[in-house]
Protein backbone atom coordinates (compact mmCIF):
# COMPACT_ATOMS: atom_id res chain seq x y z
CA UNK A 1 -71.65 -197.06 71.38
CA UNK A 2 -69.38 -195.38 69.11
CA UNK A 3 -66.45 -196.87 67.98
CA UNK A 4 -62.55 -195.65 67.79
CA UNK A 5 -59.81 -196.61 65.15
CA UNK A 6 -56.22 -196.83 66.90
CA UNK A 7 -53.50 -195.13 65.41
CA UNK A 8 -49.54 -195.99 65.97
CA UNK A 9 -47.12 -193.41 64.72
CA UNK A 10 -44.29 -194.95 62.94
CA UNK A 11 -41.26 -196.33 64.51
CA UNK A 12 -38.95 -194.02 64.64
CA UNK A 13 -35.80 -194.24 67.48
CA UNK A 14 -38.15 -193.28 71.01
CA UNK A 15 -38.77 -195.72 73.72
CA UNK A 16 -42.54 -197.44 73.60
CA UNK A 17 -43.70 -195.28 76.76
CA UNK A 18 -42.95 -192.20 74.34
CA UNK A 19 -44.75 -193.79 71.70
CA UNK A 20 -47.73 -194.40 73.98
CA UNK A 21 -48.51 -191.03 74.37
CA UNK A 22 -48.51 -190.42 69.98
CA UNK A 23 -51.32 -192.66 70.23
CA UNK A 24 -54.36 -191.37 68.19
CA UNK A 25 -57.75 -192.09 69.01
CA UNK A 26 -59.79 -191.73 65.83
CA UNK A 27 -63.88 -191.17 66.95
CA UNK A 28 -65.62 -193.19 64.17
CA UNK A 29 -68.42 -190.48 63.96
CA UNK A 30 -70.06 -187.53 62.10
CA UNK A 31 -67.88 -184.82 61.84
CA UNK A 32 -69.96 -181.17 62.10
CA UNK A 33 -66.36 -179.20 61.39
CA UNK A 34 -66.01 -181.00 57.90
CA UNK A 35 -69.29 -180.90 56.77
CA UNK A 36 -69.96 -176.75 57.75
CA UNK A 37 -66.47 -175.74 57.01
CA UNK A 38 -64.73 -178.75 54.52
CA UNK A 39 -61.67 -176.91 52.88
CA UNK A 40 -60.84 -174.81 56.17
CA UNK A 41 -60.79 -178.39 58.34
CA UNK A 42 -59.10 -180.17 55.49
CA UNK A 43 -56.52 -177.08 55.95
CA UNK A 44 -56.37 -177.46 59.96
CA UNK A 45 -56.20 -181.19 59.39
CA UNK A 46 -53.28 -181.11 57.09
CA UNK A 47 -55.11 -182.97 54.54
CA UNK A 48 -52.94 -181.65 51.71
CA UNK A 49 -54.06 -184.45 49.06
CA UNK A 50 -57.88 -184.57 50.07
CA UNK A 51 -57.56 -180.84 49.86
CA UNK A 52 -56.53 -180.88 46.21
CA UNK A 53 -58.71 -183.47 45.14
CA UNK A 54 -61.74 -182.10 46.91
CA UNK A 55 -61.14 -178.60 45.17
CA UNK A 56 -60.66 -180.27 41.77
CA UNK A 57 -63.92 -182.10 42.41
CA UNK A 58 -66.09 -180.03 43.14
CA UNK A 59 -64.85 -177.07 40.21
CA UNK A 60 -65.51 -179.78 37.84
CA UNK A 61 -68.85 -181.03 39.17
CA UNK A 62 -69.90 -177.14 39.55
CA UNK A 63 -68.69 -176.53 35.74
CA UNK A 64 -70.46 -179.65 34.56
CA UNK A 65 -73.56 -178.66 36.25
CA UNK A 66 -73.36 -175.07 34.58
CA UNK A 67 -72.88 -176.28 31.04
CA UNK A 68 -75.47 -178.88 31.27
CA UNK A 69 -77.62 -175.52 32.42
CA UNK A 70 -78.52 -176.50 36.13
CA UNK A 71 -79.79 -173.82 38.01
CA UNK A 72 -77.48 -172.58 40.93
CA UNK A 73 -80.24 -174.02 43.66
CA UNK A 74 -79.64 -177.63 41.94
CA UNK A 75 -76.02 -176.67 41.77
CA UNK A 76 -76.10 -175.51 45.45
CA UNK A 77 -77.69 -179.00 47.15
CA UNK A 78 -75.31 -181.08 45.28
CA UNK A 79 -72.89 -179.25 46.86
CA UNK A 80 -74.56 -179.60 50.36
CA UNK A 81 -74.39 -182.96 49.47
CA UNK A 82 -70.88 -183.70 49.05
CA UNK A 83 -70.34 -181.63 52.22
CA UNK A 84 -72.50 -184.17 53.80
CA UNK A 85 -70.49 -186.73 52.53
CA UNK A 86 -67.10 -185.14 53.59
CA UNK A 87 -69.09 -184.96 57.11
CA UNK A 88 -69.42 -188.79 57.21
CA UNK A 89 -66.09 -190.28 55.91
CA UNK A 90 -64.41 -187.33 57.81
CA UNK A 91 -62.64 -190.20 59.96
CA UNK A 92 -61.82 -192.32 56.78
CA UNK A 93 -60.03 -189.02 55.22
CA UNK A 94 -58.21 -188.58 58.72
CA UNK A 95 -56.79 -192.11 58.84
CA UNK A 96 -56.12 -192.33 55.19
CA UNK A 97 -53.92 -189.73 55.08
CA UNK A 98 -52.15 -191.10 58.65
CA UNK A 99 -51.78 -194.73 56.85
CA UNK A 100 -49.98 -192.83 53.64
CA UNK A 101 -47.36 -191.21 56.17
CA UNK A 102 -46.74 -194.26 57.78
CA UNK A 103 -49.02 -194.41 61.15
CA UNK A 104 -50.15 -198.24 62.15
CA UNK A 105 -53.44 -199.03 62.59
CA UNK A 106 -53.85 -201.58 65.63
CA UNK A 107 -57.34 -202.24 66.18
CA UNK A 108 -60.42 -200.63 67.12
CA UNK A 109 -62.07 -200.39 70.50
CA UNK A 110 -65.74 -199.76 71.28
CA UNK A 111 -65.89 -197.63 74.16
CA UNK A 112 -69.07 -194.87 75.22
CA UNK A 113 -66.03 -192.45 75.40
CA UNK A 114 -62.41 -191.57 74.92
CA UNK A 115 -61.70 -192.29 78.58
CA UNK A 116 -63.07 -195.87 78.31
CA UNK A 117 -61.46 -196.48 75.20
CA UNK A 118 -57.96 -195.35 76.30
CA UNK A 119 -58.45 -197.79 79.33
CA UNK A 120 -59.71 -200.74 77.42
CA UNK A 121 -56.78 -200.41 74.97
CA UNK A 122 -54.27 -199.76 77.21
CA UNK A 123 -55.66 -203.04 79.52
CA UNK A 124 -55.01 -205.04 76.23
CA UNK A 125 -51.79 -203.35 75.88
CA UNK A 126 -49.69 -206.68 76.71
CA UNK A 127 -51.38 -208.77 74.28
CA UNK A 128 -50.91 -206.42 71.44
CA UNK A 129 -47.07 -206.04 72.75
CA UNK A 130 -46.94 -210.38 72.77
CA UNK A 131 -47.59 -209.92 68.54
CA UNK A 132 -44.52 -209.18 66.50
CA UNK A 133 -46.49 -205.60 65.38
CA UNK A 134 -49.61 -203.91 64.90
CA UNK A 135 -49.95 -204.37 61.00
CA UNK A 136 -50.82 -206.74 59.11
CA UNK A 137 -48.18 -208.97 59.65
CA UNK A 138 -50.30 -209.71 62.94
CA UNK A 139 -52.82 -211.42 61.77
CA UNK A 140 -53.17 -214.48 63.71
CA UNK A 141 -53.19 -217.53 62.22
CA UNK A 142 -55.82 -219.22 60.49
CA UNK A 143 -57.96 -221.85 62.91
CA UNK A 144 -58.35 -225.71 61.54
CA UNK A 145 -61.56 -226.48 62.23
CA UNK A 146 -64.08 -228.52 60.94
CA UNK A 147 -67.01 -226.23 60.18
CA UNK A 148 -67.23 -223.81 57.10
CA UNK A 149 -70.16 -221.07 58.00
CA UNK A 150 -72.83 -223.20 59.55
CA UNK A 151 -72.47 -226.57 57.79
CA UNK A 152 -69.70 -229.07 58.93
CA UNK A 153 -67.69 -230.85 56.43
CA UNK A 154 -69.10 -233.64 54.86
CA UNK A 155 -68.69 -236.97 56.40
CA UNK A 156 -68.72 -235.41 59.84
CA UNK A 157 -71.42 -236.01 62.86
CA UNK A 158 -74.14 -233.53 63.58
């Protein structure tokens, strides 16, 4: 079942139903756009910053590889390989960038589909609403109990 990261967009002066609907639903999957075409999605994506540090990246790794005399095949699947690594954190870039302008991330629901995740957050909406806020500053509190990982503190009964 895949999993999807919830985004809140930052406070700014709308009512919460407003808000509701600038909910992002972040797929925590494979993305096929970033891996065949990485600079055009970062473009489409707005990734400014992952943009710039991709295309700095990969010059340097291409003009390393050339002075240390790799042929352009060797040259070419480390290439393919970064791709394939821009195709799995595609997500991570997404909500990276999100987090730097501001967004909230409130939790993660594991749904088989957007549908079902909208629904399952939106059915926990109240108890998200009871916290003071999404970030960390809703962490609940820390449990007292007597067990640390499987053994109980000493002195204790079985």
């Amino acid at each position: 079942m895949p999993a999807f990261t919830i985004l809140e967009p930052p406070a700014y002066q709308q009512a919460p139903i407003e808000d509701a609907d600038r909910i992002i639903f972040l797929p925590e999957r494979f993305s096929l756009g970033a891996f065949l075409f990485g600079p055009l999605w970062m473009i489409w994506r707005r990734l400014w910053v992952v943009l710039i540090v991709y295309l700095v990246a990969v010059e340097l790794i291409v003009y390393g590889l050339r002075l240390l005399g790799v042929g352009w095949g060797a040259v070419a699947v480390v290439l393919a390989l970064i791709h394939l690594l821009l195709g799995l954190d595609a997500t991570s870039l997404v909500r990276w960038t999100r987090l730097r302008h501001g967004w909230r991330e409130c939790g993660i629901v594991i749904a088989d589909d957007l549908d079902m995740a909208e629904r399952r957050f939106f059915h926990n909406r109240t108890a998200l609403r009871a916290r003071p806020s999404c970030g960390p500053a809703a962490a609940p509190a820390a449990r007292q109990t007597d067990i640390i990982g499987l053994f109980p503190q000493p002195g204790g009964g079985r």
